[in-house]
C-alpha atoms as a PDB file:
ATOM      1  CA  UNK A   1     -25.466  28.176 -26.322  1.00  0.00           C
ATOM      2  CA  UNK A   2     -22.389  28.833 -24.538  1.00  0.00           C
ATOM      3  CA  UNK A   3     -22.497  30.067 -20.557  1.00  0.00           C
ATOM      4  CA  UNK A   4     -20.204  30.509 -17.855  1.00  0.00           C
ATOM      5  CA  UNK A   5     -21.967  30.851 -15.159  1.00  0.00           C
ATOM      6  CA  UNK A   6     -23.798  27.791 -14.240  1.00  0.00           C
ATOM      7  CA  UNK A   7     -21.710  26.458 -11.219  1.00  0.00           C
ATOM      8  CA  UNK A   8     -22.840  30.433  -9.928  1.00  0.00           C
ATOM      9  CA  UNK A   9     -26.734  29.855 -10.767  1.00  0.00           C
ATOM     10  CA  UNK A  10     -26.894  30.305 -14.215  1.00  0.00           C
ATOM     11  CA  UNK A  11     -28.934  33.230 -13.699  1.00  0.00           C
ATOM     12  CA  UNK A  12     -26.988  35.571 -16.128  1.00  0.00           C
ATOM     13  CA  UNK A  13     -26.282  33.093 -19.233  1.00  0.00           C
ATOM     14  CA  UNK A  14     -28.907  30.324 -19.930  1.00  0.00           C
ATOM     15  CA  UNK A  15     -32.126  32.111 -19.372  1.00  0.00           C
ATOM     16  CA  UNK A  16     -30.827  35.342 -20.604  1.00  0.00           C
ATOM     17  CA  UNK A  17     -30.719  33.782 -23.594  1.00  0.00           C
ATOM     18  CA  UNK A  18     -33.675  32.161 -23.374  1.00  0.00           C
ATOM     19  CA  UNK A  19     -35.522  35.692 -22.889  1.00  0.00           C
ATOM     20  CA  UNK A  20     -34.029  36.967 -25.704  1.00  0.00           C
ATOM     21  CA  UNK A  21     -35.698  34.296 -27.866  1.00  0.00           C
ATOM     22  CA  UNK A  22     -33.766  31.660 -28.582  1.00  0.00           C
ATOM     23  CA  UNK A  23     -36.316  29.226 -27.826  1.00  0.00           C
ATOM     24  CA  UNK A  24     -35.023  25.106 -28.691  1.00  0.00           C
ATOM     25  CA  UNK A  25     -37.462  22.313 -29.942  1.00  0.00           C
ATOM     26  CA  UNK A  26     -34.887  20.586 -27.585  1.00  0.00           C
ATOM     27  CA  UNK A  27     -32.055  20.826 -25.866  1.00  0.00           C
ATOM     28  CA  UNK A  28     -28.897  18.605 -25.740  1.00  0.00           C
ATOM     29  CA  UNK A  29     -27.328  19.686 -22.359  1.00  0.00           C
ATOM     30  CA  UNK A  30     -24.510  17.380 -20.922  1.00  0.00           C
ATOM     31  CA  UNK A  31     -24.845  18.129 -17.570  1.00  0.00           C
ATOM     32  CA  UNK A  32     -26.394  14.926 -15.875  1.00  0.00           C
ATOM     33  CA  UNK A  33     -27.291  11.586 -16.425  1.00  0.00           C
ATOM     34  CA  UNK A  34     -24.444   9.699 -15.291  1.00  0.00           C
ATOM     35  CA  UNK A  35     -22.925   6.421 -17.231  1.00  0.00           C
ATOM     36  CA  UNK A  36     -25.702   7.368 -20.380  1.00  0.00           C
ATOM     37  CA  UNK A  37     -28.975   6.897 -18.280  1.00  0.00           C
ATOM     38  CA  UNK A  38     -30.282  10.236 -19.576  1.00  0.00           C
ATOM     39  CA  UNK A  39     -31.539  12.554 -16.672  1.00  0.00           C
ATOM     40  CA  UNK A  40     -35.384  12.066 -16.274  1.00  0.00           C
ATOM     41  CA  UNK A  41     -35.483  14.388 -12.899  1.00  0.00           C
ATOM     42  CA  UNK A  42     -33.327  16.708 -10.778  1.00  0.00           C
ATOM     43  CA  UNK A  43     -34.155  18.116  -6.821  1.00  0.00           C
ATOM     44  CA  UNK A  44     -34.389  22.086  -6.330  1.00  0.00           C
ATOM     45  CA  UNK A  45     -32.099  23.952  -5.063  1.00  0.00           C
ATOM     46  CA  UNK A  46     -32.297  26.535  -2.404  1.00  0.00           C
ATOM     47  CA  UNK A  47     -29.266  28.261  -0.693  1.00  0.00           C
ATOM     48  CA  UNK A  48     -29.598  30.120   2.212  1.00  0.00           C
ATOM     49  CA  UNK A  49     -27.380  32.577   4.318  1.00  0.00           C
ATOM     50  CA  UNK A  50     -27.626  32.936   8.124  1.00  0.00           C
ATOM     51  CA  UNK A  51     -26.891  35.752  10.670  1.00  0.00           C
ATOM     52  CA  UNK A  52     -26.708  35.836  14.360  1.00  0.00           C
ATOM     53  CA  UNK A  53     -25.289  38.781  16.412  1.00  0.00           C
ATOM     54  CA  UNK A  54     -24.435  38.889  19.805  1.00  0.00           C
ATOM     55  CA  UNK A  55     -21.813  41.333  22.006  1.00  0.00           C
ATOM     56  CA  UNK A  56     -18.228  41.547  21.719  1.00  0.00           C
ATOM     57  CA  UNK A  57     -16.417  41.065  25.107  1.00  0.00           C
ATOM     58  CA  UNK A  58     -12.709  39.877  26.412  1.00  0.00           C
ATOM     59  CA  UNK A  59     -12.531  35.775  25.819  1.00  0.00           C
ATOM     60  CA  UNK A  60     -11.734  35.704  29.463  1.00  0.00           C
ATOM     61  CA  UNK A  61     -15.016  37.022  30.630  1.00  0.00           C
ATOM     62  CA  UNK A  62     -17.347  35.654  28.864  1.00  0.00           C
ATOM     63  CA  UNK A  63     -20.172  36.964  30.913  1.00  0.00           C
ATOM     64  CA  UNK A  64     -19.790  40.233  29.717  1.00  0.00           C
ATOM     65  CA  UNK A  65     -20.758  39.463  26.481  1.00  0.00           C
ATOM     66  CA  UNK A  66     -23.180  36.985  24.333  1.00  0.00           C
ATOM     67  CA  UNK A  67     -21.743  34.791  22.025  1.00  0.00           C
ATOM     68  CA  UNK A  68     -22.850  35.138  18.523  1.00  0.00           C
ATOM     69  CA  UNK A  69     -21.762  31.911  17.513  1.00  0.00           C
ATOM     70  CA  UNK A  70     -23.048  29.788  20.138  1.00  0.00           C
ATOM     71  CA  UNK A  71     -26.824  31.372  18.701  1.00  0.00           C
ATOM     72  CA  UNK A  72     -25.846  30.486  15.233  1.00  0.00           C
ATOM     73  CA  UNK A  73     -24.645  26.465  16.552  1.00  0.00           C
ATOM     74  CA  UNK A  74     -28.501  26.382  17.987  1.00  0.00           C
ATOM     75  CA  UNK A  75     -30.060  27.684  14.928  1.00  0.00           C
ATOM     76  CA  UNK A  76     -28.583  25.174  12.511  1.00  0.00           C
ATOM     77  CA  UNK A  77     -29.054  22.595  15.306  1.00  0.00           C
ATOM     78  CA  UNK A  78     -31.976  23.180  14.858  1.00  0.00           C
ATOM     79  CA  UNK A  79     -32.290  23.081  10.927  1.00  0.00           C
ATOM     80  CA  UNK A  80     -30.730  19.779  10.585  1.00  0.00           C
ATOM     81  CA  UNK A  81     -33.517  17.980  12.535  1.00  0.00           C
ATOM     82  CA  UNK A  82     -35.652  18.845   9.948  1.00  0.00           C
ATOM     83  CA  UNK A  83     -33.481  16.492   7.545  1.00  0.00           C
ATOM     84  CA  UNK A  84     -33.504  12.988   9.682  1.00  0.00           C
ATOM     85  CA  UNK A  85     -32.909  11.237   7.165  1.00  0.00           C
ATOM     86  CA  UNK A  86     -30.181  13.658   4.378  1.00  0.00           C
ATOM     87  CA  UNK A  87     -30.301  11.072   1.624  1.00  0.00           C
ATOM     88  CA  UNK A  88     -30.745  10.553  -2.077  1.00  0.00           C
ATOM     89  CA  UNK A  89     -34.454  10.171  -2.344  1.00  0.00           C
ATOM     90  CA  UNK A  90     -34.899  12.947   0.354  1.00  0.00           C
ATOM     91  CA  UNK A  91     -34.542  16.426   0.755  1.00  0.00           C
ATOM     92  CA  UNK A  92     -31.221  17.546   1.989  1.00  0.00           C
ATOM     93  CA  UNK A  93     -29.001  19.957   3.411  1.00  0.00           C
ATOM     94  CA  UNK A  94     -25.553  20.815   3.361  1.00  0.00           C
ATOM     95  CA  UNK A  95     -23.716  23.711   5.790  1.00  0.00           C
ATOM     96  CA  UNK A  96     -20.930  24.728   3.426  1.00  0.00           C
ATOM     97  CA  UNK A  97     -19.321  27.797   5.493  1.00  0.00           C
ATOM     98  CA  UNK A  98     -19.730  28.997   8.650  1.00  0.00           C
ATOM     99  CA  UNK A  99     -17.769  32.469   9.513  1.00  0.00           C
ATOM    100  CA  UNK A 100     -17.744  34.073  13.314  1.00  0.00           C
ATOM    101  CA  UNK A 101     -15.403  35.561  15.433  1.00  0.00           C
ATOM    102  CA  UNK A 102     -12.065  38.114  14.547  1.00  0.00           C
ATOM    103  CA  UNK A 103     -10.173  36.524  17.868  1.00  0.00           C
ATOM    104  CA  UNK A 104      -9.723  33.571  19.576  1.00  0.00           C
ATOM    105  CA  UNK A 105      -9.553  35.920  22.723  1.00  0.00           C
ATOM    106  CA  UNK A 106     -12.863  37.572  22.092  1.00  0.00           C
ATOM    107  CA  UNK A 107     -16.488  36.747  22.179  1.00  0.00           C
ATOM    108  CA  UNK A 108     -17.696  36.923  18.638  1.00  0.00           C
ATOM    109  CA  UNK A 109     -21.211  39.523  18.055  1.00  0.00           C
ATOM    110  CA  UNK A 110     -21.508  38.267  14.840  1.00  0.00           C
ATOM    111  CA  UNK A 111     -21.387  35.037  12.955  1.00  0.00           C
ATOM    112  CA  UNK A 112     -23.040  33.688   9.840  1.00  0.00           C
ATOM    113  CA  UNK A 113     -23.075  30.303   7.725  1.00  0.00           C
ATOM    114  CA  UNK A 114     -24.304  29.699   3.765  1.00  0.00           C
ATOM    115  CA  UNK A 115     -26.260  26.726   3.800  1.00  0.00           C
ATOM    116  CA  UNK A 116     -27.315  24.405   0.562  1.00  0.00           C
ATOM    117  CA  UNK A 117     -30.950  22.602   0.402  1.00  0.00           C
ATOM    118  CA  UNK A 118     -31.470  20.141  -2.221  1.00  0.00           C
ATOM    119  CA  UNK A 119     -35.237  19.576  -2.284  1.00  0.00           C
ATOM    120  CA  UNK A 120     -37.444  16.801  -3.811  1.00  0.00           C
ATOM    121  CA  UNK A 121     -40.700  19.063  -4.654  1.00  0.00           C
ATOM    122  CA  UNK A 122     -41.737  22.723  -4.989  1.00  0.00           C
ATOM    123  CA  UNK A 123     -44.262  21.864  -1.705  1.00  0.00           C
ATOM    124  CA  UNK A 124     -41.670  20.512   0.004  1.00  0.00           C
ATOM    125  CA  UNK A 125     -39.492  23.747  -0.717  1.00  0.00           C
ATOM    126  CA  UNK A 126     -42.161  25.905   0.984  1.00  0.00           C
ATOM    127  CA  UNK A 127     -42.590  24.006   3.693  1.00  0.00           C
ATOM    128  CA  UNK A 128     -38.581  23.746   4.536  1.00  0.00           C
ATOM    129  CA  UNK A 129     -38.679  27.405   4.237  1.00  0.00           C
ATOM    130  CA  UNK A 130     -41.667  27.976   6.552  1.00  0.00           C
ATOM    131  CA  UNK A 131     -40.493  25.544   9.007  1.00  0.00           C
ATOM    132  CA  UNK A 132     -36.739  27.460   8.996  1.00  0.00           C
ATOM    133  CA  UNK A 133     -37.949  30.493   9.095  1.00  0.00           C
ATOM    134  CA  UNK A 134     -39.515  30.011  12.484  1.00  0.00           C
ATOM    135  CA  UNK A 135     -36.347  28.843  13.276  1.00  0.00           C
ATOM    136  CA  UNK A 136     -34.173  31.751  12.642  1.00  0.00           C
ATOM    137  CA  UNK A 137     -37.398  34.027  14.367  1.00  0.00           C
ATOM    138  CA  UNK A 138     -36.894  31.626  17.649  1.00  0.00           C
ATOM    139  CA  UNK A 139     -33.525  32.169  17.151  1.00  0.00           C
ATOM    140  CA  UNK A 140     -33.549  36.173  16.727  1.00  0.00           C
ATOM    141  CA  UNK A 141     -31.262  35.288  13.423  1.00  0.00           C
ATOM    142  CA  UNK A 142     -31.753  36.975  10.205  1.00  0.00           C
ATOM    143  CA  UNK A 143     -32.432  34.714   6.976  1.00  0.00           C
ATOM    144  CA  UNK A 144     -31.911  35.592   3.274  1.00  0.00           C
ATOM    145  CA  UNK A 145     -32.298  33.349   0.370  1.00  0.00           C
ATOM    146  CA  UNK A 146     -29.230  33.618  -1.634  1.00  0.00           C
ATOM    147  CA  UNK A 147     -30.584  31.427  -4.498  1.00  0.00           C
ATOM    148  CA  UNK A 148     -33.447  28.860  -5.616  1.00  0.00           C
ATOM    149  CA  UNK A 149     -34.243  26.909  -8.847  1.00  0.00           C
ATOM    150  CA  UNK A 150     -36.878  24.854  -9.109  1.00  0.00           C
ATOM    151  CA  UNK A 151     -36.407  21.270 -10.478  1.00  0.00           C
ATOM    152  CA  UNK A 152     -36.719  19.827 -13.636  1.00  0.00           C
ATOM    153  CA  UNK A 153     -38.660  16.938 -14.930  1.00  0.00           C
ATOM    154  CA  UNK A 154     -38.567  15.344 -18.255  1.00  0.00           C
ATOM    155  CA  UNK A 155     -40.418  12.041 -19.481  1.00  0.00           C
ATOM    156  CA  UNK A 156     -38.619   9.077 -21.597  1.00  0.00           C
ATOM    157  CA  UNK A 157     -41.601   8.940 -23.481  1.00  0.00           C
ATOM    158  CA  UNK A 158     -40.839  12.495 -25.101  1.00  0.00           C
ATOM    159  CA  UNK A 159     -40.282  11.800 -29.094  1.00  0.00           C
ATOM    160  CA  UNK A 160     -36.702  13.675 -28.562  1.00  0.00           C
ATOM    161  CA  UNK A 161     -35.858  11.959 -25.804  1.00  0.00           C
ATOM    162  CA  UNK A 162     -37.212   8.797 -26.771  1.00  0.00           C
ATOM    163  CA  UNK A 163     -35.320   9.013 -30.030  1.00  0.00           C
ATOM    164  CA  UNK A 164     -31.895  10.131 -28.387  1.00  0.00           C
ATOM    165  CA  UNK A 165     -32.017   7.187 -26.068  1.00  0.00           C
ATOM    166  CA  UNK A 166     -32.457   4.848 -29.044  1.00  0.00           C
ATOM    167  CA  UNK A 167     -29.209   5.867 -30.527  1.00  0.00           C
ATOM    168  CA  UNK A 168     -27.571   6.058 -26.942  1.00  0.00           C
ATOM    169  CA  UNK A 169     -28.371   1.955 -27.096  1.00  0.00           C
ATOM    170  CA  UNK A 170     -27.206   1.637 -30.445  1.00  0.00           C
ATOM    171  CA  UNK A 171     -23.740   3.322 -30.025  1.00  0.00           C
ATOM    172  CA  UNK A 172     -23.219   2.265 -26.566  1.00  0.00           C
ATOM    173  CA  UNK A 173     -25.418  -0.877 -25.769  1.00  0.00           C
ATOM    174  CA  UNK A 174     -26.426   0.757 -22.400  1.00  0.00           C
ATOM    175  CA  UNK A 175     -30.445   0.419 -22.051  1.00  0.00           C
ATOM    176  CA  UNK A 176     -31.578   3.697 -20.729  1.00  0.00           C
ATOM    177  CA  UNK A 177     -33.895   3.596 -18.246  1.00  0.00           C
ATOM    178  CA  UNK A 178     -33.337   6.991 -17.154  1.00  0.00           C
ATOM    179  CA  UNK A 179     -31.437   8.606 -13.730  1.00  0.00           C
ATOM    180  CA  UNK A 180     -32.497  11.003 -11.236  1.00  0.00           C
ATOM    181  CA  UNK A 181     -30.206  13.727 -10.325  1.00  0.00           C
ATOM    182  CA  UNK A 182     -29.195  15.204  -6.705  1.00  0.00           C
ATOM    183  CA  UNK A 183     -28.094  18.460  -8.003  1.00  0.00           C
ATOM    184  CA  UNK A 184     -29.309  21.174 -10.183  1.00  0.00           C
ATOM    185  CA  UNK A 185     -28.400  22.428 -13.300  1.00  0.00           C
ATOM    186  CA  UNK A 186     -29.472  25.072 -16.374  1.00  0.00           C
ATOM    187  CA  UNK A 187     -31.924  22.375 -17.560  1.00  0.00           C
ATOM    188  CA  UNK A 188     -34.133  23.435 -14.975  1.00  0.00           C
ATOM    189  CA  UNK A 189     -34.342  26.721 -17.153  1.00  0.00           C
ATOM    190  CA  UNK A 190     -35.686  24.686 -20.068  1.00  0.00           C
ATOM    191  CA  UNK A 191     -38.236  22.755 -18.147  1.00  0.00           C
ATOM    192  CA  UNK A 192     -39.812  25.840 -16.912  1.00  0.00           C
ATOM    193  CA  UNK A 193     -40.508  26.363 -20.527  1.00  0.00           C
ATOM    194  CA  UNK A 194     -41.704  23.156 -21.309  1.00  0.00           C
ATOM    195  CA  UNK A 195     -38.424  22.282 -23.477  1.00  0.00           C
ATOM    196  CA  UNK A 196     -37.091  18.734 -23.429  1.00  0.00           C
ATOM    197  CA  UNK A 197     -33.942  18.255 -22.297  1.00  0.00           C
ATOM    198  CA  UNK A 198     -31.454  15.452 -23.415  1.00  0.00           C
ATOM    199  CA  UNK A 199     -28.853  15.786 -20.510  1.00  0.00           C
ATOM    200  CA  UNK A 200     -26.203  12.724 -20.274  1.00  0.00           C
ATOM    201  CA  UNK A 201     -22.839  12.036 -19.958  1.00  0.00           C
ATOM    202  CA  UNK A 202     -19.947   9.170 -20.492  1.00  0.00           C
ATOM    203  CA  UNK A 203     -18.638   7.294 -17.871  1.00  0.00           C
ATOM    204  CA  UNK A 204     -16.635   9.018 -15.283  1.00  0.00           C
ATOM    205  CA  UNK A 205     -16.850   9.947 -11.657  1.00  0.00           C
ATOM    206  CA  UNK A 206     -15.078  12.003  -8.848  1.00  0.00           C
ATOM    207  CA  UNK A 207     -17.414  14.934  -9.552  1.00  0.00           C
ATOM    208  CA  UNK A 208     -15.996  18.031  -8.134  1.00  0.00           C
ATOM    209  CA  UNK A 209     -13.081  16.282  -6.567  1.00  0.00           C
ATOM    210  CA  UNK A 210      -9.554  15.493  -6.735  1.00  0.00           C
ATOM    211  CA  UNK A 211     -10.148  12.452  -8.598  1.00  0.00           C
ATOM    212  CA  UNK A 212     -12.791  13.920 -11.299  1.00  0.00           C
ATOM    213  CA  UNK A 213     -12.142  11.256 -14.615  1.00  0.00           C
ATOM    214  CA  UNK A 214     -14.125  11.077 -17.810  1.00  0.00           C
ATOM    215  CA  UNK A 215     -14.078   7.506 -20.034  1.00  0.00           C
ATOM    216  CA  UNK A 216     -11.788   9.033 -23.451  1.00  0.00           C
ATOM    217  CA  UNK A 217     -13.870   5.820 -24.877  1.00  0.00           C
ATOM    218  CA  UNK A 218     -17.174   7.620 -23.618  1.00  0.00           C
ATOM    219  CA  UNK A 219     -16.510  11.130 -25.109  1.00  0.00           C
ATOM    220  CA  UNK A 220     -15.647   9.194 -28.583  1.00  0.00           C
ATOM    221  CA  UNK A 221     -18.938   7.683 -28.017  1.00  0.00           C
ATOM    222  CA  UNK A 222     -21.166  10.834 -26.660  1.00  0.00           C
ATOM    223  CA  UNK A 223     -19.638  12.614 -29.934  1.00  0.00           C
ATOM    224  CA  UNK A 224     -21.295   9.520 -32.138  1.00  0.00           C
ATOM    225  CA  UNK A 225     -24.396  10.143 -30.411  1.00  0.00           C
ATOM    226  CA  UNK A 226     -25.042  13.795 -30.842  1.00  0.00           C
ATOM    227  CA  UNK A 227     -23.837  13.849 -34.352  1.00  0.00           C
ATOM    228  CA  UNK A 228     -26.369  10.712 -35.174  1.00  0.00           C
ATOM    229  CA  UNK A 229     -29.170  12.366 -33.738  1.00  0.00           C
ATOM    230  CA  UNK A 230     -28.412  15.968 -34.903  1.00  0.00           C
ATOM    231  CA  UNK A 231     -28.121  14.388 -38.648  1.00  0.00           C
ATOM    232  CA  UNK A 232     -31.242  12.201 -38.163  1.00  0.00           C
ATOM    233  CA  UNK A 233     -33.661  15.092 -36.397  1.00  0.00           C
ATOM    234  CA  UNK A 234     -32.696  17.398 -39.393  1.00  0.00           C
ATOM    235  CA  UNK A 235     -33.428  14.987 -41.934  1.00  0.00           C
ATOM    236  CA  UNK A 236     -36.763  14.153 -40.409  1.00  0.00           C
ATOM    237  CA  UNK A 237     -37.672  18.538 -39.884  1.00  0.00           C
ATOM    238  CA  UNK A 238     -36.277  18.678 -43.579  1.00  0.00           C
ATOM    239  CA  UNK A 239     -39.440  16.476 -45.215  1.00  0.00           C
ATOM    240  CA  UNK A 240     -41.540  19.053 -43.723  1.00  0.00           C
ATOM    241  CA  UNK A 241     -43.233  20.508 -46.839  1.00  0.00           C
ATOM    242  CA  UNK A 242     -43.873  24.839 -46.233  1.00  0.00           C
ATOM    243  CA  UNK A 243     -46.443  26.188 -48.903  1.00  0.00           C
ATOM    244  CA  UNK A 244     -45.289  29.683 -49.318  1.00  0.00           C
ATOM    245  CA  UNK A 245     -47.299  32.157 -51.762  1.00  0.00           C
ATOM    246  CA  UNK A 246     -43.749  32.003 -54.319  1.00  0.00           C
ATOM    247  CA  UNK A 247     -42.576  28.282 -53.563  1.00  0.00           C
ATOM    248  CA  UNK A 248     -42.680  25.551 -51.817  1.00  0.00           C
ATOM    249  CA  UNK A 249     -39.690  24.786 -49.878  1.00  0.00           C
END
């Protein structure tokens, strides 16, 4: 499967095809598990857009008017105490844009910010959105979720994933003991349907950044391992025996 749009959602490519029935035994997906410690879990994802609004007056009399942005400051004020502690191993957030304002000479009645939750649990999802709800109702601000995914969860013990991290070992001498991811990606899309996804990666870092590097070594290496494990899951499918009322195949 091919897809474009997975930095986006994913919600037009990987489960579209999906729903139209192209349904894996497993899934090779490199798209997590950094330095070959294949991904065993990844945290939800939830993205959020807030509104405040307020009433446009001169920047010199501010008393005329009611700042929209100074109600939008309170409400994610507000939000990030609900995230103490904003760390790996916790549910986070993230307050990637923040818009308000056409002047510096005016007092904005409008003003909105896109925030980015990364949570640990579907319970813990629920709550957070409970919880910031109230929020933006104390607030008078509007909320609208711009996008979710639940998280995905995979076990080493899985005879595909068990198998793949064999070869991994064999190829690269790296153990796998298996990684946990921060972000989200289209394997949640699998897990959903119970599919087993083998999602690693070579060495590299700099995700997203100026400084983004893969190991040329690695990819040499990651091309070893899918090949050895496409030929050997084949082979094993092909003793199958299929009686057939003509043949057996």
């Amino acid at each position: 499967m091919i897809t474009s749009d997975e930095e986006l959602g994913g919600f037009n490519g990987t489960p579209k095809v999906l729903e139209a029935g192209y349904l894996p035994k497993v899934c090779i997906l490199p798209d997590g598990g950094d330095n070959w410690q294949i991904q065993l879990s990844a945290k939800g994802v939830l993205q959020l857009r807030i509104r405040t609004n307020g009433q446009a007056a001169h920047g010199s009399q501010p008393w005329n008017g009611d700042n929209a942005n100074l109600h939008l400051i309170r409400v994610l004020h507000d939000i990030m105490a609900l995230f103490p502690e904003n760390g790996p191993d916790t549910n986070t957030v993230n307050v990637g844009k923040i818009s308000g304002g056409e002047a510096i000479n005016q007092v904005p009645d409008a003003a909105e910010a896109l925030i980015d939750i990364r949570y640990v649990h579907e319970q813990a999802k629920q709550q957070l959105l409970e919880k910031i709800t109230h929020i933006c109702q104390k607030h008078h601000a509007q909320l609208e979720v711009v996008m979710q995914g639940i998280g995905a969860r995979f076990d080493l013990s899985n005879p595909f994933i068990k198998h793949s991290a064999q070869i991994v070992t064999e190829v690269t001498g790296v153990e796998v003991k298996g990684s946990h991811a921060f972000g989200s990606s289209d394997a949640r899309f699998f897990a959903a349907l119970d599919i087993p996804c083998i999602s690693l990666y070579p060495p590299g870092g700099g995700h997203h950044g100026p400084n983004e590097s893969v190991s040329i070594k690695g990819l040499q290496q990651l091309k070893a391992i899918i090949t050895q494990f496409l030929i050997e899951t084949t082979q094993e499918s092909s003793t199958e025996v299929v009686q057939t009322p003509d043949a057996v195949l």
